[in-house]
PDB file of N, CA and C in Angstrom:
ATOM      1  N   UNK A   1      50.392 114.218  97.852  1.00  0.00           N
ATOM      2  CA  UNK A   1      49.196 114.518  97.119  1.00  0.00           C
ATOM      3  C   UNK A   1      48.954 113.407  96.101  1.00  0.00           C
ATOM      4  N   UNK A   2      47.710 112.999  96.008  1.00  0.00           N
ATOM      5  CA  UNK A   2      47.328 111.839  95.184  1.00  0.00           C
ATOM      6  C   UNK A   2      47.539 112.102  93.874  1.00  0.00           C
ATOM      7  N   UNK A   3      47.855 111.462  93.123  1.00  0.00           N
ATOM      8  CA  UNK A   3      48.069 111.996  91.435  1.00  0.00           C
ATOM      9  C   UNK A   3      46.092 111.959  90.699  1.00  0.00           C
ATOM     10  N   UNK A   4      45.210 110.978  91.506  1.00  0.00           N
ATOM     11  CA  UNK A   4      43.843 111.264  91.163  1.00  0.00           C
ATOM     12  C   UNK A   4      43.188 113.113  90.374  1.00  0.00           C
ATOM     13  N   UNK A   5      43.503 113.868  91.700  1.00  0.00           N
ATOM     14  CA  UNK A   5      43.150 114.705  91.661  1.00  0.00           C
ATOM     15  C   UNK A   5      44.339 116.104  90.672  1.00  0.00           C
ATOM     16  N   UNK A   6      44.981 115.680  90.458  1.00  0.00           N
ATOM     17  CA  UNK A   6      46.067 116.078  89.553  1.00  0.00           C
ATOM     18  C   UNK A   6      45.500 116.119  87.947  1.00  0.00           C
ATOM     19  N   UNK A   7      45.660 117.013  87.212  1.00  0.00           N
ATOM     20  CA  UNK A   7      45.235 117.277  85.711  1.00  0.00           C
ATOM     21  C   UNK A   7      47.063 116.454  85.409  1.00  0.00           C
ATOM     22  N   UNK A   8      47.055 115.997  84.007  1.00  0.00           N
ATOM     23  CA  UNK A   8      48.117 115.452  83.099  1.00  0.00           C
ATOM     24  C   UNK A   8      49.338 116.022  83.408  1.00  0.00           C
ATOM     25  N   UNK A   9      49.296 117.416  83.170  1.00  0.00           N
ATOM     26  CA  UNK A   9      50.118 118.430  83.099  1.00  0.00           C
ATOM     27  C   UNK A   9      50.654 118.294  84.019  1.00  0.00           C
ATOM     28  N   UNK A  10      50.511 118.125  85.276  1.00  0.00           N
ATOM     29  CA  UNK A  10      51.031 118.185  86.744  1.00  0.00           C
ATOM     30  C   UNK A  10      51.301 117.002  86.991  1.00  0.00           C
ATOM     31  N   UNK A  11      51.084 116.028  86.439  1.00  0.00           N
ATOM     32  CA  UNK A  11      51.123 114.527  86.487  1.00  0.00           C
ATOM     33  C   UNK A  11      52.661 114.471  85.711  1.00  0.00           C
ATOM     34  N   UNK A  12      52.719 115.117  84.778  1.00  0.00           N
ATOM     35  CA  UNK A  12      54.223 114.955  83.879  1.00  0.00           C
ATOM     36  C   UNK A  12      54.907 116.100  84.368  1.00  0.00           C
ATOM     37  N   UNK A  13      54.585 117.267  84.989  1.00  0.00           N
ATOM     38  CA  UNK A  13      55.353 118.103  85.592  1.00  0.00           C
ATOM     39  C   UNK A  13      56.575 117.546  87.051  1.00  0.00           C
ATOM     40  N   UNK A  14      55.565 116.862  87.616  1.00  0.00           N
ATOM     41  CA  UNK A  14      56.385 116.296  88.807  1.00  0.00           C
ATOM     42  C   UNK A  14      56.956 115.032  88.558  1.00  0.00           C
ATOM     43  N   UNK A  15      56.656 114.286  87.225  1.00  0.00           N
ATOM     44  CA  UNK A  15      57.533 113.219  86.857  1.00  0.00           C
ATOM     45  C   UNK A  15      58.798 113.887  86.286  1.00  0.00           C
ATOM     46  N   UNK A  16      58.894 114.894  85.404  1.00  0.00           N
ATOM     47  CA  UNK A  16      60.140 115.363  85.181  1.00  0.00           C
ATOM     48  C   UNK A  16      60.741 115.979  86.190  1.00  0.00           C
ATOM     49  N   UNK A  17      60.109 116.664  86.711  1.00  0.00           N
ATOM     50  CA  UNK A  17      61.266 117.363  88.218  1.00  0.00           C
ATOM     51  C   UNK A  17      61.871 116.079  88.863  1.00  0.00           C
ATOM     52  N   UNK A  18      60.664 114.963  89.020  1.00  0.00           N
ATOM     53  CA  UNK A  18      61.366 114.054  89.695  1.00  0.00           C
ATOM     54  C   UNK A  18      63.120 113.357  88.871  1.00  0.00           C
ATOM     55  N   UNK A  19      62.790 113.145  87.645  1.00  0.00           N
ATOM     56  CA  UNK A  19      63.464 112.419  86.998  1.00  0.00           C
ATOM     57  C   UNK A  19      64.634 113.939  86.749  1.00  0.00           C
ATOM     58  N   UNK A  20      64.356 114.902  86.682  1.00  0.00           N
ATOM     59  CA  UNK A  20      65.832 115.820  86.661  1.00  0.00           C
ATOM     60  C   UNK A  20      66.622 115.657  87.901  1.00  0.00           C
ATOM     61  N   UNK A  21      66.275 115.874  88.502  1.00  0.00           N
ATOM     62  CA  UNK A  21      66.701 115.384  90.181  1.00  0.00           C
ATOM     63  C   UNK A  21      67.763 114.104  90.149  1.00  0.00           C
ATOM     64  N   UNK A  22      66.755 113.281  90.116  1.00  0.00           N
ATOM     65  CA  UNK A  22      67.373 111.740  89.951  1.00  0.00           C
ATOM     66  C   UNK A  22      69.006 112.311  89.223  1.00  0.00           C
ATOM     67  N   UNK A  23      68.285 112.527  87.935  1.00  0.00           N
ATOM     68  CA  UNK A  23      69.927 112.676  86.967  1.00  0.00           C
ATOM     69  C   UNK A  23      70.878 113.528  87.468  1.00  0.00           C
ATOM     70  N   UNK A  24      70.654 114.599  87.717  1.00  0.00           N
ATOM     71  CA  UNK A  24      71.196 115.696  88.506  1.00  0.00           C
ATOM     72  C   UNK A  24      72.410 114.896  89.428  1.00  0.00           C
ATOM     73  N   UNK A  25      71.627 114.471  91.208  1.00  0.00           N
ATOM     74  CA  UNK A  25      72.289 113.798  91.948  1.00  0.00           C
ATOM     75  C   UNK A  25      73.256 111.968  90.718  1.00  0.00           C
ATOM     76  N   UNK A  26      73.163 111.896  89.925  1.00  0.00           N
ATOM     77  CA  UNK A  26      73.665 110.748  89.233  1.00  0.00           C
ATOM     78  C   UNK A  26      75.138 111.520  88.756  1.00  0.00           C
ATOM     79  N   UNK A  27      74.869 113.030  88.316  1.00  0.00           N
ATOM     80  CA  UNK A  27      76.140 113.140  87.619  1.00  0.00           C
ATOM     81  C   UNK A  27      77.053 113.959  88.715  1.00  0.00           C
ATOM     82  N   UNK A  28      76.065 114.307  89.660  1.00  0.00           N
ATOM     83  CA  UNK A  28      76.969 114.653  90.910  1.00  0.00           C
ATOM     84  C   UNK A  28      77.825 113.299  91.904  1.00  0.00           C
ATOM     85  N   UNK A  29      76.998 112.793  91.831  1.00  0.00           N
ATOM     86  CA  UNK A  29      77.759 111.558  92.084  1.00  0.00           C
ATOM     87  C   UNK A  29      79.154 110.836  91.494  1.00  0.00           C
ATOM     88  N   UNK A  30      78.922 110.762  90.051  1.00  0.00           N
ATOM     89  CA  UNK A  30      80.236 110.811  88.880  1.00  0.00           C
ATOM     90  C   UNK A  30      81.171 111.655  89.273  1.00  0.00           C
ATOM     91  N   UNK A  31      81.119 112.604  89.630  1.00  0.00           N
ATOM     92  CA  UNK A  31      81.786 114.097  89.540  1.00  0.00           C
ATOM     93  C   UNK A  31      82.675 113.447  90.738  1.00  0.00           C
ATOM     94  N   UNK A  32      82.233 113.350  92.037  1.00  0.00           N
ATOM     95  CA  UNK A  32      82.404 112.950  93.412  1.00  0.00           C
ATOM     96  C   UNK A  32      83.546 111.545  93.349  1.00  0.00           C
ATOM     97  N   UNK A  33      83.084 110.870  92.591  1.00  0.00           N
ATOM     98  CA  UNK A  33      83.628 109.466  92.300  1.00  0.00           C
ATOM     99  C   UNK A  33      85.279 109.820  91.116  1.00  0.00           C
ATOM    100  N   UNK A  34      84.726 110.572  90.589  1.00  0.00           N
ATOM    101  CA  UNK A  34      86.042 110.792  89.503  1.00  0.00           C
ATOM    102  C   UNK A  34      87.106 111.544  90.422  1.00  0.00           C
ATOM    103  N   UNK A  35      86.711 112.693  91.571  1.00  0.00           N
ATOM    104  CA  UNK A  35      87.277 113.273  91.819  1.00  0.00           C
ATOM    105  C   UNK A  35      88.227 112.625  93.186  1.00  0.00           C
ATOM    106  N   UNK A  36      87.206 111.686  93.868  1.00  0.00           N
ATOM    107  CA  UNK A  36      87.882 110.443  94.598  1.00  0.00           C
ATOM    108  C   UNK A  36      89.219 109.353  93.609  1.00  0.00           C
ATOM    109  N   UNK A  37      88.466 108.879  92.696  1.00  0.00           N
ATOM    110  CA  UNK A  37      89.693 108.172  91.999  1.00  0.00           C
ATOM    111  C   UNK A  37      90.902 109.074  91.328  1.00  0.00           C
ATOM    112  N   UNK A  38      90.672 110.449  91.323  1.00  0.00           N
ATOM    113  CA  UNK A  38      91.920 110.986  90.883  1.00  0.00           C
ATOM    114  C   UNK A  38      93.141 111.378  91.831  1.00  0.00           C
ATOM    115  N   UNK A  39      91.983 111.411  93.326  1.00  0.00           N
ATOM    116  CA  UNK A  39      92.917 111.308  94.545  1.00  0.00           C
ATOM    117  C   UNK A  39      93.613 110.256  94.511  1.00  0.00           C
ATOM    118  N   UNK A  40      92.642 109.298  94.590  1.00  0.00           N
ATOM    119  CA  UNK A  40      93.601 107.520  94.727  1.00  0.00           C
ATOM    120  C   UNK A  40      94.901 107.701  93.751  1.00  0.00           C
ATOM    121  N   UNK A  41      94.648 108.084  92.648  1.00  0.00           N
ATOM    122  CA  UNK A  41      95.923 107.792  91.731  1.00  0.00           C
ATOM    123  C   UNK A  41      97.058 108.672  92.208  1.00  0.00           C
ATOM    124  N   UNK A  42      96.677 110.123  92.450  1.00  0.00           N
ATOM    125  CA  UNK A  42      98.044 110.796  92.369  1.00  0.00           C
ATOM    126  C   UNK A  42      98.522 110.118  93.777  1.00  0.00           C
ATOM    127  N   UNK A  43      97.638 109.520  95.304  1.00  0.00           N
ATOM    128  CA  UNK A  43      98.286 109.245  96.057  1.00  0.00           C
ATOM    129  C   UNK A  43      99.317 108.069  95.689  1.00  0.00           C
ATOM    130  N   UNK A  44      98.725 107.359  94.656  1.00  0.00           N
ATOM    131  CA  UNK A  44      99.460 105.674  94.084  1.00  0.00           C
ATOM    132  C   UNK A  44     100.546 106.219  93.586  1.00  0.00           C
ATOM    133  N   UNK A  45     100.939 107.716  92.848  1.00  0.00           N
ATOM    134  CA  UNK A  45     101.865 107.470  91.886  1.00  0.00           C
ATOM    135  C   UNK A  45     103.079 108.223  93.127  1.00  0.00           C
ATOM    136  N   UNK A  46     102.368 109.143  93.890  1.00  0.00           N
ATOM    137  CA  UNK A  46     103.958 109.739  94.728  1.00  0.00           C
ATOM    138  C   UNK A  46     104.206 108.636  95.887  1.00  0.00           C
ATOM    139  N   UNK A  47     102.707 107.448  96.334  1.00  0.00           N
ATOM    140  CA  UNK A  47     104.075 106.712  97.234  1.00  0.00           C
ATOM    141  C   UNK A  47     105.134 105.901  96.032  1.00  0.00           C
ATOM    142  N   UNK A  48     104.624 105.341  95.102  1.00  0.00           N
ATOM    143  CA  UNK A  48     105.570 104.959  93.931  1.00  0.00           C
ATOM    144  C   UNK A  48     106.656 105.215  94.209  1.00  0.00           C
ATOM    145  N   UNK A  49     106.709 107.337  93.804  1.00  0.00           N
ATOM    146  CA  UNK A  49     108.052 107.856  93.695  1.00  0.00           C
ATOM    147  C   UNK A  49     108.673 107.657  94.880  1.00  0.00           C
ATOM    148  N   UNK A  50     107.978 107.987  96.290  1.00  0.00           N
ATOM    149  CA  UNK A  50     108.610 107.714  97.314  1.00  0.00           C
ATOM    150  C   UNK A  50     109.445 106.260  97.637  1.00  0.00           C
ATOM    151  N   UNK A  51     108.891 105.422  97.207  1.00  0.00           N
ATOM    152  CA  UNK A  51     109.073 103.962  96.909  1.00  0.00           C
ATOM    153  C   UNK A  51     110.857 103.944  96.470  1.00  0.00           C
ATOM    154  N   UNK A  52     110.561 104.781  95.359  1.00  0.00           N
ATOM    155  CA  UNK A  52     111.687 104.527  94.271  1.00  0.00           C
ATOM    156  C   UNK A  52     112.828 105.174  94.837  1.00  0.00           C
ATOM    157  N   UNK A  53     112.050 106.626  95.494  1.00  0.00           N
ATOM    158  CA  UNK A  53     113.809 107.164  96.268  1.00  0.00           C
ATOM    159  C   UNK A  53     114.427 106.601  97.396  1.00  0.00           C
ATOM    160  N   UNK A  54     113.512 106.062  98.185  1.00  0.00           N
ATOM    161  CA  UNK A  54     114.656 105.276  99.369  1.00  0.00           C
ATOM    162  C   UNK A  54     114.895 103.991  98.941  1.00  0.00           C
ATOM    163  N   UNK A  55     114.520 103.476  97.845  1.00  0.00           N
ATOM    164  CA  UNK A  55     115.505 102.408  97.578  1.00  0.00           C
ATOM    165  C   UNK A  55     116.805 102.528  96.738  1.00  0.00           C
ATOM    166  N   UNK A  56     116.509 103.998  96.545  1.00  0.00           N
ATOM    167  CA  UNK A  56     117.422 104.317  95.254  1.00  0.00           C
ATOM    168  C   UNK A  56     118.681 104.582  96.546  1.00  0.00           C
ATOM    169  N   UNK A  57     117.759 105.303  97.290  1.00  0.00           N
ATOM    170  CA  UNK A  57     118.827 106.198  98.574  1.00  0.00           C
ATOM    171  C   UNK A  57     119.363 105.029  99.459  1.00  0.00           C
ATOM    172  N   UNK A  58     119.003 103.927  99.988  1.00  0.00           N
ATOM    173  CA  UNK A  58     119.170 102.718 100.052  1.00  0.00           C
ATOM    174  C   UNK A  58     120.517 102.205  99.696  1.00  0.00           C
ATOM    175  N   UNK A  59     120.440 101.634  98.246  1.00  0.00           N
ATOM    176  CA  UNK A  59     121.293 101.534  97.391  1.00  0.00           C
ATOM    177  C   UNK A  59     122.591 101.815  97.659  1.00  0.00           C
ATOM    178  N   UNK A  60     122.119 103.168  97.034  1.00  0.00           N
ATOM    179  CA  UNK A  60     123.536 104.262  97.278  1.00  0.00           C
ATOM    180  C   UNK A  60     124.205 103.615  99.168  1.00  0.00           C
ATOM    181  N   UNK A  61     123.365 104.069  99.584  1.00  0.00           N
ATOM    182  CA  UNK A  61     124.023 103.895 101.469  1.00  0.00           C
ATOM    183  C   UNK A  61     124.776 102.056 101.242  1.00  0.00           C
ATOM    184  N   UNK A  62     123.941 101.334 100.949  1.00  0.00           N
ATOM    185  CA  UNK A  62     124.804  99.974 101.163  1.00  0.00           C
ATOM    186  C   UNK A  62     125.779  99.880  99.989  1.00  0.00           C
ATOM    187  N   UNK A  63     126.114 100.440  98.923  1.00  0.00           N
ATOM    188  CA  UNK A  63     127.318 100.665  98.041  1.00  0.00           C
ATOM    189  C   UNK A  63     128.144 101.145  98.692  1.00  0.00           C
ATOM    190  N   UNK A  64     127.997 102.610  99.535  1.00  0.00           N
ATOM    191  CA  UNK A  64     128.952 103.171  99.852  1.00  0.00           C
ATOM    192  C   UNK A  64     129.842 102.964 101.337  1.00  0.00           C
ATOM    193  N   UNK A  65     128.498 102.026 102.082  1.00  0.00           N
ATOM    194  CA  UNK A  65     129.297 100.989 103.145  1.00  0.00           C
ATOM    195  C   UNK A  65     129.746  99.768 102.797  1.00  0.00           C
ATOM    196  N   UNK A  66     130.043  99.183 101.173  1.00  0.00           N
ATOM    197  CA  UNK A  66     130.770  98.559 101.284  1.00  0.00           C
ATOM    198  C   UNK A  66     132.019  98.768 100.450  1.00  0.00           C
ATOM    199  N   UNK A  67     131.951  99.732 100.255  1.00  0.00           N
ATOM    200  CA  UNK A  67     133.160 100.266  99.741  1.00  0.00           C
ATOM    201  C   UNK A  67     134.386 100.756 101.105  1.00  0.00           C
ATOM    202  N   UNK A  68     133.389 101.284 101.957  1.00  0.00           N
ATOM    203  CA  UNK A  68     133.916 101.969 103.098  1.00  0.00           C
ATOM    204  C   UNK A  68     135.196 100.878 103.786  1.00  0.00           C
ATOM    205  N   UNK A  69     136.250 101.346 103.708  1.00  0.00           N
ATOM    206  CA  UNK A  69     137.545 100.075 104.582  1.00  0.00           C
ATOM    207  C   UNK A  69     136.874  99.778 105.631  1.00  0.00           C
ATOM    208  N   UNK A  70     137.089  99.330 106.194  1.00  0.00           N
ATOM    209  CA  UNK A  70     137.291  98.580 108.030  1.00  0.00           C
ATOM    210  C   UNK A  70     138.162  98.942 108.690  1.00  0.00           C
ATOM    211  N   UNK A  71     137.847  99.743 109.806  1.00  0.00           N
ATOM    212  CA  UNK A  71     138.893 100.623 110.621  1.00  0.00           C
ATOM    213  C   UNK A  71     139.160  99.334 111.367  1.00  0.00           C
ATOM    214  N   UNK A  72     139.978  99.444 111.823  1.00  0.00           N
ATOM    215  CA  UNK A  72     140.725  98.778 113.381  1.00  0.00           C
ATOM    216  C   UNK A  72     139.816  98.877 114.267  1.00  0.00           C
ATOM    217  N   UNK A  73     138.975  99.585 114.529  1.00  0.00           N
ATOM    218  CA  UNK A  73     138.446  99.905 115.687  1.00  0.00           C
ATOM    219  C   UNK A  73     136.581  98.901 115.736  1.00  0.00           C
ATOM    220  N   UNK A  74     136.699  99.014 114.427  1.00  0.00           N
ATOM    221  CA  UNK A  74     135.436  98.363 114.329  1.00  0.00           C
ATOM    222  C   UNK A  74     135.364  96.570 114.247  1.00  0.00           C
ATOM    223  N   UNK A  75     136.889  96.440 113.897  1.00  0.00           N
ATOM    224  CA  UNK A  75     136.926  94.549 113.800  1.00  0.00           C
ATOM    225  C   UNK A  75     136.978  94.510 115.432  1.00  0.00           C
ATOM    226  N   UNK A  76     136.172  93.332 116.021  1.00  0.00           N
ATOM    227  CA  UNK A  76     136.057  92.840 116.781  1.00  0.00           C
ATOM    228  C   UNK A  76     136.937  91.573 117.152  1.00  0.00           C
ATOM    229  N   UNK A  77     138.143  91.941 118.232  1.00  0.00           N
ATOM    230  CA  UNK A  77     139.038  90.953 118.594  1.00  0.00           C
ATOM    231  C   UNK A  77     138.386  89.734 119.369  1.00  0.00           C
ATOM    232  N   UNK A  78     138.316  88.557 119.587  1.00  0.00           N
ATOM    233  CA  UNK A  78     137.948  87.509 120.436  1.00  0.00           C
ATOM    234  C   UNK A  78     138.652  88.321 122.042  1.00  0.00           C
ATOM    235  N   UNK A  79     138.226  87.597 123.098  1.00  0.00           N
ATOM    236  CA  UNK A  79     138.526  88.087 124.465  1.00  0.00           C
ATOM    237  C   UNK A  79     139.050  86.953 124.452  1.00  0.00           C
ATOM    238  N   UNK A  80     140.125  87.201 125.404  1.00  0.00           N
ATOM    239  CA  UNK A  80     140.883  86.160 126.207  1.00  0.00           C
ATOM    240  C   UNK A  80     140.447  86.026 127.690  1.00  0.00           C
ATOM    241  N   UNK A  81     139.946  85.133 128.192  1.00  0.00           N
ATOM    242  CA  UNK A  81     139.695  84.829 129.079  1.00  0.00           C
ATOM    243  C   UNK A  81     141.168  84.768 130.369  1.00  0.00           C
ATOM    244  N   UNK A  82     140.724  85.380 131.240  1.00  0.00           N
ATOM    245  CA  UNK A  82     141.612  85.572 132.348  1.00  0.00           C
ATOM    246  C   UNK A  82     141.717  84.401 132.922  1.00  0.00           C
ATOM    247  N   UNK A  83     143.192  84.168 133.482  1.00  0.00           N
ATOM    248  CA  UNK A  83     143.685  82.868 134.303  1.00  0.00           C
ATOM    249  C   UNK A  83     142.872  82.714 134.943  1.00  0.00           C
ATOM    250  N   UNK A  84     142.884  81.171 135.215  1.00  0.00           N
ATOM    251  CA  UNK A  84     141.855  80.605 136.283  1.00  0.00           C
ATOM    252  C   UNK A  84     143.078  80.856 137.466  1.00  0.00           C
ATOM    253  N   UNK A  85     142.402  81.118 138.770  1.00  0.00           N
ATOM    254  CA  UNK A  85     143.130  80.811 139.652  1.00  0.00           C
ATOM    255  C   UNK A  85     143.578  79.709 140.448  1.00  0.00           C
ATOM    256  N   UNK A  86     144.520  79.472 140.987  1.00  0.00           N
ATOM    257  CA  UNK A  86     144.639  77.814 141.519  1.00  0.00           C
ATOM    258  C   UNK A  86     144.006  77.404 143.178  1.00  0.00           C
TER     259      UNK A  86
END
């Protein structure tokens, strides 16, 4: 509808609906965006923690294999090669 035939009133009526709108979708948007970056973070901070326990768990495992003796069974003897025949 042409704004010509429109009285003032209706002329500033549908500029504010328009412009509540606008703002409206602006702070829904914020809302949307905050609630996205609060995902991002808590996902940043538990791979972190995850981060921190298998290296911690890590750690621990290669301390405690090298503490671990050396069985007999695990040193690896050289082979002797079998007589040549004549």
């Amino acid at each position: 509808m042409s704004s010509r035939n429109m009285k003032l009133d209706e002329i500033k009526a549908r500029a504010q609906a328009a412009f509540e709108t606008t703002e409206q979708r602006k702070r829904d948007t914020l809302v949307a965006w905050q609630a996205l970056e609060d995902q991002s973070s808590q996902t940043r901070l538990k791979t972190e923690k995850l981060r921190a326990l298998r290296l911690a768990r890590d750690a621990e495992e290669a301390a405690a294999k090298a503490k671990a003796p050396r069985s007999a069974a695990a040193v690896k003897r050289p082979r002797r090669a079998a007589a040549k025949p004549l």
